[in-house]
C-alpha atoms as a PDB file:
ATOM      1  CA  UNK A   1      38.696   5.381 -71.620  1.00  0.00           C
ATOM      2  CA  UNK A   2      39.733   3.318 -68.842  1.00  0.00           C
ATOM      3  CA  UNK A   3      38.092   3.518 -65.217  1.00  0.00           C
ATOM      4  CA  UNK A   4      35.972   1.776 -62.949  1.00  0.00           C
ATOM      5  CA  UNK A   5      33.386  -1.100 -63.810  1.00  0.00           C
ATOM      6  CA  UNK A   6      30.620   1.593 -62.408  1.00  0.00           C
ATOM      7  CA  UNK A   7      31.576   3.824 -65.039  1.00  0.00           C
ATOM      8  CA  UNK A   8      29.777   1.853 -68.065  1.00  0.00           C
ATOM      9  CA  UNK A   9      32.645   1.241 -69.955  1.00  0.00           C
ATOM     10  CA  UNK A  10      33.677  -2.560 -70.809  1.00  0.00           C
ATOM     11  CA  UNK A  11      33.031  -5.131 -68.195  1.00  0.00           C
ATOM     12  CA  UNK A  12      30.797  -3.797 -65.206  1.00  0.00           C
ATOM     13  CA  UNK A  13      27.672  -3.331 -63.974  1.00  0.00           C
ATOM     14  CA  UNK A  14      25.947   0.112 -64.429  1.00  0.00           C
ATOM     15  CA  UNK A  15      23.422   0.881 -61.535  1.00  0.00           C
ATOM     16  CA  UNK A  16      23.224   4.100 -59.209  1.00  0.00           C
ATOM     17  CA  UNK A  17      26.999   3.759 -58.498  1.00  0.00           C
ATOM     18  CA  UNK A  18      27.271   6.103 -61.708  1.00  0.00           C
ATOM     19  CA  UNK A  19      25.469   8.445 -61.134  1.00  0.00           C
ATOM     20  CA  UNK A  20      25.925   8.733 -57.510  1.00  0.00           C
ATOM     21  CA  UNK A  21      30.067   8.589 -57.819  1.00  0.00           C
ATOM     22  CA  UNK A  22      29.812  10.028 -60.848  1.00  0.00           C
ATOM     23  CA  UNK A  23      27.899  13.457 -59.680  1.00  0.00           C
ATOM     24  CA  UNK A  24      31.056  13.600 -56.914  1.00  0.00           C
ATOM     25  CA  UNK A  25      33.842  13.347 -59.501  1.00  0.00           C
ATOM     26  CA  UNK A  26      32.006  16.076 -61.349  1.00  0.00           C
ATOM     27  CA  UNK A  27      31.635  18.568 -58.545  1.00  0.00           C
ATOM     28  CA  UNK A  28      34.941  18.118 -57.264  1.00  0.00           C
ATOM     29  CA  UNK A  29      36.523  18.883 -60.507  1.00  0.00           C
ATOM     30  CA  UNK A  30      34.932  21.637 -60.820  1.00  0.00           C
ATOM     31  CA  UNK A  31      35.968  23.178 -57.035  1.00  0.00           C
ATOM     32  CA  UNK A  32      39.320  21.974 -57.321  1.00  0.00           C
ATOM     33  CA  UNK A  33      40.846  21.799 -61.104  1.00  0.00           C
ATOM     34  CA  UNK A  34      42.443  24.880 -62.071  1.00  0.00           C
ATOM     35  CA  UNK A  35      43.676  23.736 -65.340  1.00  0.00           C
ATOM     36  CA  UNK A  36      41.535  24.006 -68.191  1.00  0.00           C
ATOM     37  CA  UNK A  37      42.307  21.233 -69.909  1.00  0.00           C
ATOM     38  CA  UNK A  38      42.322  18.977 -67.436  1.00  0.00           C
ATOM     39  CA  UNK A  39      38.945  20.462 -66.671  1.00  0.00           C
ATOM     40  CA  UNK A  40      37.528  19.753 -70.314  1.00  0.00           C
ATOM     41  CA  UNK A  41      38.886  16.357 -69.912  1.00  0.00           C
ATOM     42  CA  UNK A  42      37.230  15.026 -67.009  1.00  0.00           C
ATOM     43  CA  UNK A  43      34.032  16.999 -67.565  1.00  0.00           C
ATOM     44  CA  UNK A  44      33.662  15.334 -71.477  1.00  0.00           C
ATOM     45  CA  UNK A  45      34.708  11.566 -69.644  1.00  0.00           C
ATOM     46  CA  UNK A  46      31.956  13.095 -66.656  1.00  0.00           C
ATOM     47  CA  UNK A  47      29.165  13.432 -69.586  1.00  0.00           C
ATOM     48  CA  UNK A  48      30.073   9.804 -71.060  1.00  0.00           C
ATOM     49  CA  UNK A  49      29.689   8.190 -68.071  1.00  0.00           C
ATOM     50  CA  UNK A  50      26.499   9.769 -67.210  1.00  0.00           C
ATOM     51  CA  UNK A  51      25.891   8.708 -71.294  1.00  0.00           C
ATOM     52  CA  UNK A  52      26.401   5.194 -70.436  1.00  0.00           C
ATOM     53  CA  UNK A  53      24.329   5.062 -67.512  1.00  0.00           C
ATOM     54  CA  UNK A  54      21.096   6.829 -69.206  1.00  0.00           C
ATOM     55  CA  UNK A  55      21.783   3.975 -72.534  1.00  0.00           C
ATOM     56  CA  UNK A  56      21.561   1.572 -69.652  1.00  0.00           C
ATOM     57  CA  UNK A  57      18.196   2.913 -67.683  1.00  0.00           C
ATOM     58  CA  UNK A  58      14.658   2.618 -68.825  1.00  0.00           C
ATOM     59  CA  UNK A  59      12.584   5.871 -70.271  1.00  0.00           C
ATOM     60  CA  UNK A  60       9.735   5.242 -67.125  1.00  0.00           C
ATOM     61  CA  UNK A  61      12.308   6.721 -64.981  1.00  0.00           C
ATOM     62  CA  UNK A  62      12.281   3.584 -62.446  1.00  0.00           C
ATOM     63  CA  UNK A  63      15.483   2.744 -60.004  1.00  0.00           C
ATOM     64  CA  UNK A  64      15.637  -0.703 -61.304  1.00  0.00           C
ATOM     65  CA  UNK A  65      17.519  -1.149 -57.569  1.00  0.00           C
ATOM     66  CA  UNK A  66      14.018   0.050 -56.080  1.00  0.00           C
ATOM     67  CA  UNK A  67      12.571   3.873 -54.010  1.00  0.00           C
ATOM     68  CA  UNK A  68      15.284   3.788 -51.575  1.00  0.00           C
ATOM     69  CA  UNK A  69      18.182   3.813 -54.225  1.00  0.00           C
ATOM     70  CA  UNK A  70      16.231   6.842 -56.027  1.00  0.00           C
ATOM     71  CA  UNK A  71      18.035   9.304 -54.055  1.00  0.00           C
ATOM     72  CA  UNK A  72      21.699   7.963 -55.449  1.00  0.00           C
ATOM     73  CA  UNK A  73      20.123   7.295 -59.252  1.00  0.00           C
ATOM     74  CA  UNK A  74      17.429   9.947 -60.535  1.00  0.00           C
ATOM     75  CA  UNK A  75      18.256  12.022 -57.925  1.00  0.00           C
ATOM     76  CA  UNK A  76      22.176  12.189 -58.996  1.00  0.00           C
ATOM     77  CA  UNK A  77      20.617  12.397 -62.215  1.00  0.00           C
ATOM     78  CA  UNK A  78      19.168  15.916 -61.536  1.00  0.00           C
ATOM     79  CA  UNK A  79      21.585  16.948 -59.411  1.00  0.00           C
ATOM     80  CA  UNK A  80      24.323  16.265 -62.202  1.00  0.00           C
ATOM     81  CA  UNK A  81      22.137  17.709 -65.189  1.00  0.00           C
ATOM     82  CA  UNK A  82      22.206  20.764 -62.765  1.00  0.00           C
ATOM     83  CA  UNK A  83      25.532  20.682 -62.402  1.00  0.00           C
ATOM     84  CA  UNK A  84      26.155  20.752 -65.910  1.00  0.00           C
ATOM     85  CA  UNK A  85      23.986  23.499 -66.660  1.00  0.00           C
ATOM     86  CA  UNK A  86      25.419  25.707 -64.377  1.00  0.00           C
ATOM     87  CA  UNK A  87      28.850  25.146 -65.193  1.00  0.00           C
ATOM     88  CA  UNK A  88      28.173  25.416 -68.707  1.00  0.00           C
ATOM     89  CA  UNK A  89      26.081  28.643 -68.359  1.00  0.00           C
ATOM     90  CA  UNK A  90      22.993  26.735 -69.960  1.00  0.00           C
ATOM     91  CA  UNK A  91      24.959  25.383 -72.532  1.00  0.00           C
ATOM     92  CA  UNK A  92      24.349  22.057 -71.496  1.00  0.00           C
ATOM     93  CA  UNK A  93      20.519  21.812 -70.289  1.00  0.00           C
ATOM     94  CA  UNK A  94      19.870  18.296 -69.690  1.00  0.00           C
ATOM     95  CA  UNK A  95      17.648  19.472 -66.715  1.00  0.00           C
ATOM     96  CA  UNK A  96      13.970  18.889 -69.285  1.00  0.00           C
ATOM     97  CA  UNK A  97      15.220  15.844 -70.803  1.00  0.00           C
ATOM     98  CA  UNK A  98      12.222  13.782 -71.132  1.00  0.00           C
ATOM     99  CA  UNK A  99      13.969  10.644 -69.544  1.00  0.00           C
ATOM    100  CA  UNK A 100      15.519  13.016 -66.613  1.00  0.00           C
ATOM    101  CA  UNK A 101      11.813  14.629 -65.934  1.00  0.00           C
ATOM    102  CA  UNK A 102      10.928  10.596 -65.551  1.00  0.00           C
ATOM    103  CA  UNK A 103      13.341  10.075 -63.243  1.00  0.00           C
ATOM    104  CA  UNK A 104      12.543  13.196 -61.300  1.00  0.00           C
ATOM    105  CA  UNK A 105       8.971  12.563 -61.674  1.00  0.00           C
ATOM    106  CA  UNK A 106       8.988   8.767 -61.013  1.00  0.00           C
ATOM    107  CA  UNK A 107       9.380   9.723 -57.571  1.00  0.00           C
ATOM    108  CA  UNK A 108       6.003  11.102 -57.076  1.00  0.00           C
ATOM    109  CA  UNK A 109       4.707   8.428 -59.468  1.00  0.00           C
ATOM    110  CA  UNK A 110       5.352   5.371 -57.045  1.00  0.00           C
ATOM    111  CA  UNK A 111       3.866   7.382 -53.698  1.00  0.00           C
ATOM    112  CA  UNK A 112       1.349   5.316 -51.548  1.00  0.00           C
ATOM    113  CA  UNK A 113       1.141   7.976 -48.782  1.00  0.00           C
ATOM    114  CA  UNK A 114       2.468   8.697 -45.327  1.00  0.00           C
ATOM    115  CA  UNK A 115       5.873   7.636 -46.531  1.00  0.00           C
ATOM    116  CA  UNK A 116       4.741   4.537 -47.821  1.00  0.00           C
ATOM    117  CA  UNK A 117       6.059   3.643 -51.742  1.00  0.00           C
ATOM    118  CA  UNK A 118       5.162   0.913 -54.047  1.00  0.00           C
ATOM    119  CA  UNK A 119       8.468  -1.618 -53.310  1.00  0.00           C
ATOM    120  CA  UNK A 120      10.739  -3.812 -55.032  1.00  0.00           C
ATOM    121  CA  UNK A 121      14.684  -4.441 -55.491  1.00  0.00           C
ATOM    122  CA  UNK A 122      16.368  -4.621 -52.474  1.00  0.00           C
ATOM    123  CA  UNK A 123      15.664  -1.830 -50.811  1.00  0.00           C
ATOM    124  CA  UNK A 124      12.990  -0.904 -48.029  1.00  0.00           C
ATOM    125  CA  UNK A 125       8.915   0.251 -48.685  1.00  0.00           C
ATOM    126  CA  UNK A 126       9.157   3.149 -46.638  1.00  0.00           C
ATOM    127  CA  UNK A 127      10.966   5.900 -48.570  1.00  0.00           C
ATOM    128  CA  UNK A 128      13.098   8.836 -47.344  1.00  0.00           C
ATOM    129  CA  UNK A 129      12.260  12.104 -47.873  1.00  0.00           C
ATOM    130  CA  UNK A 130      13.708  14.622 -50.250  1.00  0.00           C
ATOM    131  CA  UNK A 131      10.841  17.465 -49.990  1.00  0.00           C
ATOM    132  CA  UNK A 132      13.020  20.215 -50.824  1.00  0.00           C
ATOM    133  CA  UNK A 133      15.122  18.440 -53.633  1.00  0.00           C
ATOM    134  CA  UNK A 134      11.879  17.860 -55.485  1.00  0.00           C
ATOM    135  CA  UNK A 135      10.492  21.268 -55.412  1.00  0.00           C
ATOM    136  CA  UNK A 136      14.178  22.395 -57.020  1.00  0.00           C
ATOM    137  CA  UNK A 137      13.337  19.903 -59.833  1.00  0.00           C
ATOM    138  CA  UNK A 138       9.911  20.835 -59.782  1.00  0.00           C
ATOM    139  CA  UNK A 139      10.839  24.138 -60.611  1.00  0.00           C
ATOM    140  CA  UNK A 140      13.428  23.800 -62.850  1.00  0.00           C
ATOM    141  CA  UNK A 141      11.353  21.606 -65.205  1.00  0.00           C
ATOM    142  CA  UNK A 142       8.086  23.766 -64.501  1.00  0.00           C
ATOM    143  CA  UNK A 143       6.659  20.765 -63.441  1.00  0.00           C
ATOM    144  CA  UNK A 144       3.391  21.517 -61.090  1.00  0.00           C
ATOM    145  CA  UNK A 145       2.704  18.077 -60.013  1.00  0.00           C
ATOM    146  CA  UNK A 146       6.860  17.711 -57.992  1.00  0.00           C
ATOM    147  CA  UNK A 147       5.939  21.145 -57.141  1.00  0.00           C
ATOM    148  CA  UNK A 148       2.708  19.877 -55.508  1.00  0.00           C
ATOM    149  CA  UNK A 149       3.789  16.741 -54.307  1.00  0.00           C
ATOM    150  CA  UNK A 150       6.842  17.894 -52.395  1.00  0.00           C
ATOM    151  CA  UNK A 151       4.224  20.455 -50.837  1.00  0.00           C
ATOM    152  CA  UNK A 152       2.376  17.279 -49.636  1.00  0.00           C
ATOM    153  CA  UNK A 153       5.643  16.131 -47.883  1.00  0.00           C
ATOM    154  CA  UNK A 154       6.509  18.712 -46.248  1.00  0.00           C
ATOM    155  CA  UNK A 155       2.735  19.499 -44.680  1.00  0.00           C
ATOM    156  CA  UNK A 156       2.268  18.201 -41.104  1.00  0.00           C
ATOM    157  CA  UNK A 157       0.193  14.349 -41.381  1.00  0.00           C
ATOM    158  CA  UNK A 158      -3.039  16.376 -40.423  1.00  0.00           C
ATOM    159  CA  UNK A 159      -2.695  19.105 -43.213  1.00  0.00           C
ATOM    160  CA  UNK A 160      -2.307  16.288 -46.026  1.00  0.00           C
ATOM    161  CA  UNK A 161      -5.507  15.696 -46.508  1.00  0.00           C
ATOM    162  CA  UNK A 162      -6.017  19.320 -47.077  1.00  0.00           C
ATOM    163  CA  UNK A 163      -3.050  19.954 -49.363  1.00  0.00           C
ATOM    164  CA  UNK A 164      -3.920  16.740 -51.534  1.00  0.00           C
ATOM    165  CA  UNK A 165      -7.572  18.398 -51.979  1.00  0.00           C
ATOM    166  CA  UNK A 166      -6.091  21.448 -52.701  1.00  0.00           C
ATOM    167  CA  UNK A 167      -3.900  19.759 -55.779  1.00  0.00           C
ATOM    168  CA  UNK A 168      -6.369  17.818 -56.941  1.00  0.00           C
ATOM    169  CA  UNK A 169      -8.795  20.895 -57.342  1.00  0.00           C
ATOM    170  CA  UNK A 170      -6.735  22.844 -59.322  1.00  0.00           C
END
C-alpha cells in the first residue's frame, strides 16, 4: 500500500491530515465509484488509513495539534465512523468506539466558556463552533452530556447560565 506520507504508511507524519483527507477520499468514492471492486478496494485502504491514524492517537481523545484542529481530527473521526456505518448498513459501527466517544467527547471536556478552550499546539484559545455536529454525535452515541453541551452553544450568552443550571440539575 503505497500513498501519501498522511496516510500512516512508511515514512510520514500522521496528524489530522488523515482523517481530514481521508474522510474526503471516502465520501467521494462512495458518490462517484460505480465499480464494485474498485469500491471494496479503496473503502478496505479507507479503513487502514483511518487504522493507522487511531494506532497513532491517544485514548483521552486530545488533538495533539490543539481545539482548533479538532474539527479536521475527532471531528473527521465521527464523521468517517458515520460514514462507514451508513454505507455498510451498520455493519461497520465504529460510531461507540470508546476512543471515538473520546474524541467526540474531548470536545466538551476542554470548554472554559463563552468560546474560550483550554489551549495548546499551534492553534488559537478561542474555539469554533460545531453546535449542531455535536448534538449528531451526541445522539448517535446516546451521550447526554454532547447532547447538553451543544445545547449550551447554541443558547444566546444570557440563556447560558440558565441552560448550564438546567444540566447540572438533572
Amino acid at each position: 500500500l503505497s500513498g501519501h506520507g498522511w496516510m500512516g504508511f512508511g515514512k510520514g507524519t500522521v496528524n489530522n491530515w488523515n482523517t481530514y483527507c481521508n474522510t474526503f477520499c471516502m465520501e467521494a468514492f462512495l458518490l462517484a465509484q460505480q465499480d464494485p471492486e474498485k469500491l471494496l478496494k479503496a473503502l478496505e485502504k479507507g479503513m487502514k488509513v483511518m487504522d493507522n491514524y487511531m494506532d497513532y492517537a491517544k485514548m483521552d481523545g486530545a488533538c495533539e495539534e490543539g481545539p482548533s484542529y479538532w474539527n479536521m481530527a475527532g471531528a473527521k473521526v465521527y464523521d468517517f465512523s458515520r460514514l462507514m456505518y451508513d454505507a455498510s448498513y451498520g455493519k461497520i459501527d465504529m460510531i461507540n468506539d470508546t476512543q471515538v466517544r473520546n474524541m467526540c467527547k474531548w470536545k466538551s471536556d476542554i470548554d472554559l466558556g463563552d468560546g474560550w478552550t483550554v489551549n495548546y499546539g499551534d492553534g488559537g484559545a478561542r474555539s469554533a463552533k460545531d453546535a449542531t455536529g455535536l448534538f449528531r454525535m451526541g445522539v448517535d452515541q446516546n451521550c447526554q452530556e454532547l447532547i447538553d453541551f451543544s445545547l449550551y452553544m447554541l443558547a444566546k450568552p444570557q440563556e447560558r447560565k440558565f441552560v448550564s443550571a438546567m444540566a447540572k440539575s438533572d
